[in-house]
PDB file of N, CA and C in Angstrom:
ATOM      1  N   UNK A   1     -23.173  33.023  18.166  1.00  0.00           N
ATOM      2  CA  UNK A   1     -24.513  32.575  18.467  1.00  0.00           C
ATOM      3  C   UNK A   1     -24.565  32.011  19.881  1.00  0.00           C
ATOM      4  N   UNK A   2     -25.598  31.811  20.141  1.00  0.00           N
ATOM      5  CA  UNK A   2     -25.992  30.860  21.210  1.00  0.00           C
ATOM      6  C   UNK A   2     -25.047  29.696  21.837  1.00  0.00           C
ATOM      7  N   UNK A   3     -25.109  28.878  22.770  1.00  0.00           N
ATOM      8  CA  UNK A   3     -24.667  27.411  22.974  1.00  0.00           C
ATOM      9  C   UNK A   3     -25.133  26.967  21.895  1.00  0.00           C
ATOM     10  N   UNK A   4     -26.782  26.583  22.021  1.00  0.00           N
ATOM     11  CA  UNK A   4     -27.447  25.969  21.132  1.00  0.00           C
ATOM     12  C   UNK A   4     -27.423  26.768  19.703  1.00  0.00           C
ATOM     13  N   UNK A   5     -25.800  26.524  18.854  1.00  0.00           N
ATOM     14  CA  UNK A   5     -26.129  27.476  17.256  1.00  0.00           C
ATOM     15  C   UNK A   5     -27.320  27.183  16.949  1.00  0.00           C
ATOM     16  N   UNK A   6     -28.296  26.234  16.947  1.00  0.00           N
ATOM     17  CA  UNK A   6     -29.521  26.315  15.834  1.00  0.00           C
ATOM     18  C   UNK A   6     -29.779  27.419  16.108  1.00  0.00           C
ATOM     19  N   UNK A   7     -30.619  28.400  17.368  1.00  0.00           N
ATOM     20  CA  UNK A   7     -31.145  28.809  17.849  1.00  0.00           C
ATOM     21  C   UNK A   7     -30.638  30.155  17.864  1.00  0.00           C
ATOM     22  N   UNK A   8     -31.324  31.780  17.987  1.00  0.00           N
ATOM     23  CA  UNK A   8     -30.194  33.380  17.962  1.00  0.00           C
ATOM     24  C   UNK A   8     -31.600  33.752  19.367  1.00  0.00           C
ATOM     25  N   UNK A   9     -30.427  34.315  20.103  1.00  0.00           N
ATOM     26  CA  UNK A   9     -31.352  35.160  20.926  1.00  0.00           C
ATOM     27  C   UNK A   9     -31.894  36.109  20.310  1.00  0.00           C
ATOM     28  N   UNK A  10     -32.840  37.097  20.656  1.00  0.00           N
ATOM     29  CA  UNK A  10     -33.214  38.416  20.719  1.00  0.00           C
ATOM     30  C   UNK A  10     -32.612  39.418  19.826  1.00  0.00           C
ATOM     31  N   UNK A  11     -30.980  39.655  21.072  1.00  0.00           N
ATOM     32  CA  UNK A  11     -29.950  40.716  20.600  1.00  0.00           C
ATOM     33  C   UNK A  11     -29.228  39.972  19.093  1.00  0.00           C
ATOM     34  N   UNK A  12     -29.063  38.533  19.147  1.00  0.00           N
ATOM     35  CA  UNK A  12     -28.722  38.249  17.874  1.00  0.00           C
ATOM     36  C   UNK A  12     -29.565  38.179  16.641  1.00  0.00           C
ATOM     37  N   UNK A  13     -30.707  37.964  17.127  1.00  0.00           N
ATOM     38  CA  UNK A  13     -31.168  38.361  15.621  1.00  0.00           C
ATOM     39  C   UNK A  13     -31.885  39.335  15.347  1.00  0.00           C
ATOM     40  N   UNK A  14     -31.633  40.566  16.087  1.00  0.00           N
ATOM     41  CA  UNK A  14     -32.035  42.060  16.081  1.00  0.00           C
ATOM     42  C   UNK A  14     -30.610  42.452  15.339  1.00  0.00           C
ATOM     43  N   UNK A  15     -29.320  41.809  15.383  1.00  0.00           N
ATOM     44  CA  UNK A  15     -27.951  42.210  14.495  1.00  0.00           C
ATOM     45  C   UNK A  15     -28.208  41.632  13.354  1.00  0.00           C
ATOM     46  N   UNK A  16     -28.918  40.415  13.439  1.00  0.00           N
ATOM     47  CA  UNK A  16     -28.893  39.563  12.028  1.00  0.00           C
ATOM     48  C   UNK A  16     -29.693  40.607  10.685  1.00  0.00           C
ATOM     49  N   UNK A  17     -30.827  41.462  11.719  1.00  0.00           N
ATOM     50  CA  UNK A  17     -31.839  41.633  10.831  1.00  0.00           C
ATOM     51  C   UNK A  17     -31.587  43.424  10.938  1.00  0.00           C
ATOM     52  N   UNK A  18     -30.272  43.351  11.604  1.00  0.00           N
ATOM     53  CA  UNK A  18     -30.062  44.813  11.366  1.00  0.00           C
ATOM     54  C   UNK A  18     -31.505  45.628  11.902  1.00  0.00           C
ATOM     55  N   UNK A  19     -31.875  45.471  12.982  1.00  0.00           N
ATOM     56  CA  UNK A  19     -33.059  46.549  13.404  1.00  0.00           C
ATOM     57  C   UNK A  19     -32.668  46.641  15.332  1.00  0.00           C
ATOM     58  N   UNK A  20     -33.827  47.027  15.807  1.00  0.00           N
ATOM     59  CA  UNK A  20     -33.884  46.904  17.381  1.00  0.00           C
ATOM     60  C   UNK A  20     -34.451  45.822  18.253  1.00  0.00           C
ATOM     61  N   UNK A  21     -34.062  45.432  18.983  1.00  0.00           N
ATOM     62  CA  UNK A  21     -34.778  44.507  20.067  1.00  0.00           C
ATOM     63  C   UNK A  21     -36.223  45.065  20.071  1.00  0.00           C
ATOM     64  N   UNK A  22     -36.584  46.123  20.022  1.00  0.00           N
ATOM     65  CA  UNK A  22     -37.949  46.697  20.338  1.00  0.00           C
ATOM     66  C   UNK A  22     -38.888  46.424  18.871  1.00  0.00           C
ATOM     67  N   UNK A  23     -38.000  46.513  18.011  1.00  0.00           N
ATOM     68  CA  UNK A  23     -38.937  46.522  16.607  1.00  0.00           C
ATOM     69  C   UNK A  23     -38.803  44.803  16.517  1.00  0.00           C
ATOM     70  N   UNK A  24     -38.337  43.913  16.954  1.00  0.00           N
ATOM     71  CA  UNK A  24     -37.996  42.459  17.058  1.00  0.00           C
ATOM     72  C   UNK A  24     -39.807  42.437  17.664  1.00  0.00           C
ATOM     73  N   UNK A  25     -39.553  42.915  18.769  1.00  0.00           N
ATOM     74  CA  UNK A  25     -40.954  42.855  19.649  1.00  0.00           C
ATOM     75  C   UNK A  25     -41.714  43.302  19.083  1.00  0.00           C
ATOM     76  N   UNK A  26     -42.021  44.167  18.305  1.00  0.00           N
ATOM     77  CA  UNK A  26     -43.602  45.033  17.723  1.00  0.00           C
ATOM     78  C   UNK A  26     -43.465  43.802  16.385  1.00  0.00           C
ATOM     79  N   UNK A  27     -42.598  43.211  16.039  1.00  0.00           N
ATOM     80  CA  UNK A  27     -42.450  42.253  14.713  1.00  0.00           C
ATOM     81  C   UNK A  27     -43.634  41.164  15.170  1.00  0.00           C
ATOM     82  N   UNK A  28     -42.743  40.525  16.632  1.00  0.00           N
ATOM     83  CA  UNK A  28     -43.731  39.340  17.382  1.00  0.00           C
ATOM     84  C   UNK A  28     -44.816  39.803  17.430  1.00  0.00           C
ATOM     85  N   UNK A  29     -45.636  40.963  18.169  1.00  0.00           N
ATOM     86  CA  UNK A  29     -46.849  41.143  18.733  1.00  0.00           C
ATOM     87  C   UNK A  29     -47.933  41.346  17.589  1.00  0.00           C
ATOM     88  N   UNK A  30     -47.363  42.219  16.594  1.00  0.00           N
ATOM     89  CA  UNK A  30     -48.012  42.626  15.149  1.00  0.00           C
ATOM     90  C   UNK A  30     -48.127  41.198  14.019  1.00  0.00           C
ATOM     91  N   UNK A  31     -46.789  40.714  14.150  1.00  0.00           N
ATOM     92  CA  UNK A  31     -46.387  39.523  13.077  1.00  0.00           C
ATOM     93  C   UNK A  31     -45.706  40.077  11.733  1.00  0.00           C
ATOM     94  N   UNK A  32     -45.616  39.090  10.909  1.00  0.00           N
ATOM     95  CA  UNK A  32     -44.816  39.314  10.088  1.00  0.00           C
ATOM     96  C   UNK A  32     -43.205  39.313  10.172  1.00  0.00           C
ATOM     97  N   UNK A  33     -42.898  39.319  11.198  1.00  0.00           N
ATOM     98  CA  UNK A  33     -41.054  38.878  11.719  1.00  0.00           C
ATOM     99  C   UNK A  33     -41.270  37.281  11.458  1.00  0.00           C
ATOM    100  N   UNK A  34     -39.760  37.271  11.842  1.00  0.00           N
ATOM    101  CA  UNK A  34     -39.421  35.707  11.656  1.00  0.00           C
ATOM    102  C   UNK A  34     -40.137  34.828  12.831  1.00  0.00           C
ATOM    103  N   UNK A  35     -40.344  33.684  12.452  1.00  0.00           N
ATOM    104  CA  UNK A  35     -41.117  32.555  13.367  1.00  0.00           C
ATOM    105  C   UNK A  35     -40.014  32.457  14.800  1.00  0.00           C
ATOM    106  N   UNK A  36     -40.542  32.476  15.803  1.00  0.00           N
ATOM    107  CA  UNK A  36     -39.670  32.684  16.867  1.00  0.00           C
ATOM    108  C   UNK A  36     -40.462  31.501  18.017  1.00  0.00           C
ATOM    109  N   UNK A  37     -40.071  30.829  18.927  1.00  0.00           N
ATOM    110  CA  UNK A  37     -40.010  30.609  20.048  1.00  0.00           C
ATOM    111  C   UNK A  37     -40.399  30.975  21.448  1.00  0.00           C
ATOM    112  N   UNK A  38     -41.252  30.383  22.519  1.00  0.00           N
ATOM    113  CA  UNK A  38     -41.597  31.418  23.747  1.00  0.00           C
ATOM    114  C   UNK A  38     -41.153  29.919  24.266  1.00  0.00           C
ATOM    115  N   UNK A  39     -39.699  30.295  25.204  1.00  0.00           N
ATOM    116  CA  UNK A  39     -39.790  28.945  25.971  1.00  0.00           C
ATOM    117  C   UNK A  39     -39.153  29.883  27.450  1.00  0.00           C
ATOM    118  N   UNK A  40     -40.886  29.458  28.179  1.00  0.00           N
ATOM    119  CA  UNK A  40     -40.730  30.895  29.648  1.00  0.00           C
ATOM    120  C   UNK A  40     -40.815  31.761  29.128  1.00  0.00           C
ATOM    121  N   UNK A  41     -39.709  32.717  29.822  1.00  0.00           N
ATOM    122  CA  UNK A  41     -39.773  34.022  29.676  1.00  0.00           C
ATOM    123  C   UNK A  41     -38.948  34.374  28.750  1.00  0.00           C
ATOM    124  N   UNK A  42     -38.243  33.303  27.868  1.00  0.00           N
ATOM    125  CA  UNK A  42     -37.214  33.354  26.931  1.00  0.00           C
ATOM    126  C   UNK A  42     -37.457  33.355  25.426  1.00  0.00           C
ATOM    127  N   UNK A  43     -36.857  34.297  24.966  1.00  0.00           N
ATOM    128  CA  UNK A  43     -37.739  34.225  23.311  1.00  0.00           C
ATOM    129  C   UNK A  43     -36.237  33.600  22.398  1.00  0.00           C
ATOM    130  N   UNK A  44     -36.554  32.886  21.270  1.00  0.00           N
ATOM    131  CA  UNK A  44     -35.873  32.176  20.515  1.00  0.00           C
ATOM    132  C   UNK A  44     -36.188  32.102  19.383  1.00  0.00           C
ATOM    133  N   UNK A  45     -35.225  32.194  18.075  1.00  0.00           N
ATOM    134  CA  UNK A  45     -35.427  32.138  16.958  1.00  0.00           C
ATOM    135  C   UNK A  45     -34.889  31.341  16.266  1.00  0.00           C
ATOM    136  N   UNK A  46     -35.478  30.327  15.696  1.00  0.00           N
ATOM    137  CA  UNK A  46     -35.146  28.709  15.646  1.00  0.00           C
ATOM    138  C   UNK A  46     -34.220  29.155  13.900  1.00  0.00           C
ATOM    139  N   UNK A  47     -32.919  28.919  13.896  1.00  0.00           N
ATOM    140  CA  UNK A  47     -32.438  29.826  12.319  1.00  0.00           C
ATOM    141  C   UNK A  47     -32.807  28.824  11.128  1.00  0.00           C
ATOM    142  N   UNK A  48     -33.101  27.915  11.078  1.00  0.00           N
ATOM    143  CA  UNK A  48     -33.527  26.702   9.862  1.00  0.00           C
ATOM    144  C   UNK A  48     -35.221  26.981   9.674  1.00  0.00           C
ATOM    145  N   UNK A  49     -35.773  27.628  10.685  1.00  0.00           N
ATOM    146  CA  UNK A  49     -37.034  28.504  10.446  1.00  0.00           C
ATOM    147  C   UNK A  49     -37.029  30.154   9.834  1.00  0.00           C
ATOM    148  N   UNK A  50     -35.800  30.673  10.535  1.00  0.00           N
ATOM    149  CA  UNK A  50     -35.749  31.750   9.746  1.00  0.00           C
ATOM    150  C   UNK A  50     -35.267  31.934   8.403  1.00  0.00           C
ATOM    151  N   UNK A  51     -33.860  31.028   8.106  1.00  0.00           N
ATOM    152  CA  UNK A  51     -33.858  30.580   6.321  1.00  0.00           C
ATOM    153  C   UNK A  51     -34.726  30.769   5.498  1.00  0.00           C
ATOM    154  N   UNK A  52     -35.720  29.751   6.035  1.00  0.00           N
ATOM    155  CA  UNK A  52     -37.389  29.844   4.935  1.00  0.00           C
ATOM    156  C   UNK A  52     -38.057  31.061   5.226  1.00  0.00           C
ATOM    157  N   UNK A  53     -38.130  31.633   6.238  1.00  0.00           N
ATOM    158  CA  UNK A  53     -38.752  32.708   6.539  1.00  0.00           C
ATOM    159  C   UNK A  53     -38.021  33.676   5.544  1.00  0.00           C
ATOM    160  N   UNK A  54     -36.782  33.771   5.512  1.00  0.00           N
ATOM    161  CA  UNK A  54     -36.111  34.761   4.883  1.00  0.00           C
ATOM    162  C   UNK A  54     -36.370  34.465   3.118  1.00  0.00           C
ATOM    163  N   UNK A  55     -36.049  33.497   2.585  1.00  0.00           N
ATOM    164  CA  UNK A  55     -36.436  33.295   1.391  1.00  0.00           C
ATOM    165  C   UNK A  55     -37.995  33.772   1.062  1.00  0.00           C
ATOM    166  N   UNK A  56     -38.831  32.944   2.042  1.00  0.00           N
ATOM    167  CA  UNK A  56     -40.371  33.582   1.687  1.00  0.00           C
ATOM    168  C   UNK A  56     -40.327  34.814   1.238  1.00  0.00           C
ATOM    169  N   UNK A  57     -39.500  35.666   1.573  1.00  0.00           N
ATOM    170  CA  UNK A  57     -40.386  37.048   1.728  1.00  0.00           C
ATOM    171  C   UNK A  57     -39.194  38.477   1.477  1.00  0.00           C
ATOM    172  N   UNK A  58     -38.520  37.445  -0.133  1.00  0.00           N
ATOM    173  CA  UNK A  58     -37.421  37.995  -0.367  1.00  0.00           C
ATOM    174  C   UNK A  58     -38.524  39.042  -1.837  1.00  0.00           C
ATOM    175  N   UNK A  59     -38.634  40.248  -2.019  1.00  0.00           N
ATOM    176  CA  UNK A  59     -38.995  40.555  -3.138  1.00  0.00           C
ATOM    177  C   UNK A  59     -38.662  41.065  -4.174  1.00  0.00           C
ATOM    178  N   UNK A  60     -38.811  40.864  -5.196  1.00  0.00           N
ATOM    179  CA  UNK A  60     -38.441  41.884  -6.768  1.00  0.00           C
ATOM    180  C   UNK A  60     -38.391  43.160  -6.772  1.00  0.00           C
ATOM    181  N   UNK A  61     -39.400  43.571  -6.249  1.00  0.00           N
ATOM    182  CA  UNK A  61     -40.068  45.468  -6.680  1.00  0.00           C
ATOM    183  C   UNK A  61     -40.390  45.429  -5.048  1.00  0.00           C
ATOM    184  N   UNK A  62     -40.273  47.519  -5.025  1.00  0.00           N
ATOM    185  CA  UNK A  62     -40.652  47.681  -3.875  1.00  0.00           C
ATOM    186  C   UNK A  62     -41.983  47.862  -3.952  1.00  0.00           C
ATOM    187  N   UNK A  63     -42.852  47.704  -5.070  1.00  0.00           N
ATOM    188  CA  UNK A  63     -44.199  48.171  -5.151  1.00  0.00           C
ATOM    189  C   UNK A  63     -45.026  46.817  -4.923  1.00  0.00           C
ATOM    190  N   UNK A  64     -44.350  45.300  -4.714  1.00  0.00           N
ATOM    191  CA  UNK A  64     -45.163  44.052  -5.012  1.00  0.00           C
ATOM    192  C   UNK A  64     -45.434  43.716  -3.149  1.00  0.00           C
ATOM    193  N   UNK A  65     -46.788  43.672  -3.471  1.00  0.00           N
ATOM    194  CA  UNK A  65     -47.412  43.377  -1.706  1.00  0.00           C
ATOM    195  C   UNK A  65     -47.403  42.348  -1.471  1.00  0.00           C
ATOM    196  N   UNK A  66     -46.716  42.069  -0.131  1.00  0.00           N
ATOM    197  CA  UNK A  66     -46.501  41.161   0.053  1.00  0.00           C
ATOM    198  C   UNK A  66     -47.759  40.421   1.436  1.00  0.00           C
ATOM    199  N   UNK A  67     -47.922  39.485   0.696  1.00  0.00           N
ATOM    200  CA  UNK A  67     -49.120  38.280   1.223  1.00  0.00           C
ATOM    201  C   UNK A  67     -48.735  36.786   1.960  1.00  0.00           C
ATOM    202  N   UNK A  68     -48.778  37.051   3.461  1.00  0.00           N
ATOM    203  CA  UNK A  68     -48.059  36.075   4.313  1.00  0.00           C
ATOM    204  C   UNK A  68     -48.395  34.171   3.670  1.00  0.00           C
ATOM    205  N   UNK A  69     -47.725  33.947   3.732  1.00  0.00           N
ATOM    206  CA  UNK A  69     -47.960  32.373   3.544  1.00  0.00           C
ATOM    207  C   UNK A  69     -48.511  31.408   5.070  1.00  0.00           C
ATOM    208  N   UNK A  70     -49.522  30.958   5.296  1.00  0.00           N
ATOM    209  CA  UNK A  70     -50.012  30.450   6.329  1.00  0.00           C
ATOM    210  C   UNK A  70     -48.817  28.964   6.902  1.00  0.00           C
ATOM    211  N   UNK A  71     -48.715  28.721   7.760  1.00  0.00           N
ATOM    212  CA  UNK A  71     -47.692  27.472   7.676  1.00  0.00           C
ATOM    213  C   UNK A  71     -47.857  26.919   9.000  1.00  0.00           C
TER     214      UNK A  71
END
């Protein structure tokens, strides 16, 4: 991780989440990715935010729609 472990860059949590830096970005711009950070030009993904993020939006069936929780 990072200096700061709380925190995964970009490239780390594009490995975490097993996808691309680019689909990381269409995640941010669209939503629905994990709660992330804009500090400058630097993007950050705070991981004690992504935990809950990850539990939220763990599901049973692939057929159950899933409905963001406001927070």
């Amino acid at each position: 991780m990072t200096s700061s472990s709380s925190h995964a860059t970009v490239e780390e949590m594009a490995q975490i989440l097993q996808v691309t830096p680019s689909k990381l970005a269409q995640l941010r711009y669209k939503g629905g990715g994990p709660p992330f950070l804009r500090l400058g030009r630097q993007i950050r993904y705070p991981l004690d935010k992504f935990d809950a993020w990850e539990k939220d939006n763990i599901l049973i069936r692939t057929d159950t729609r899933f409905i963001p929780t406001e927070r």
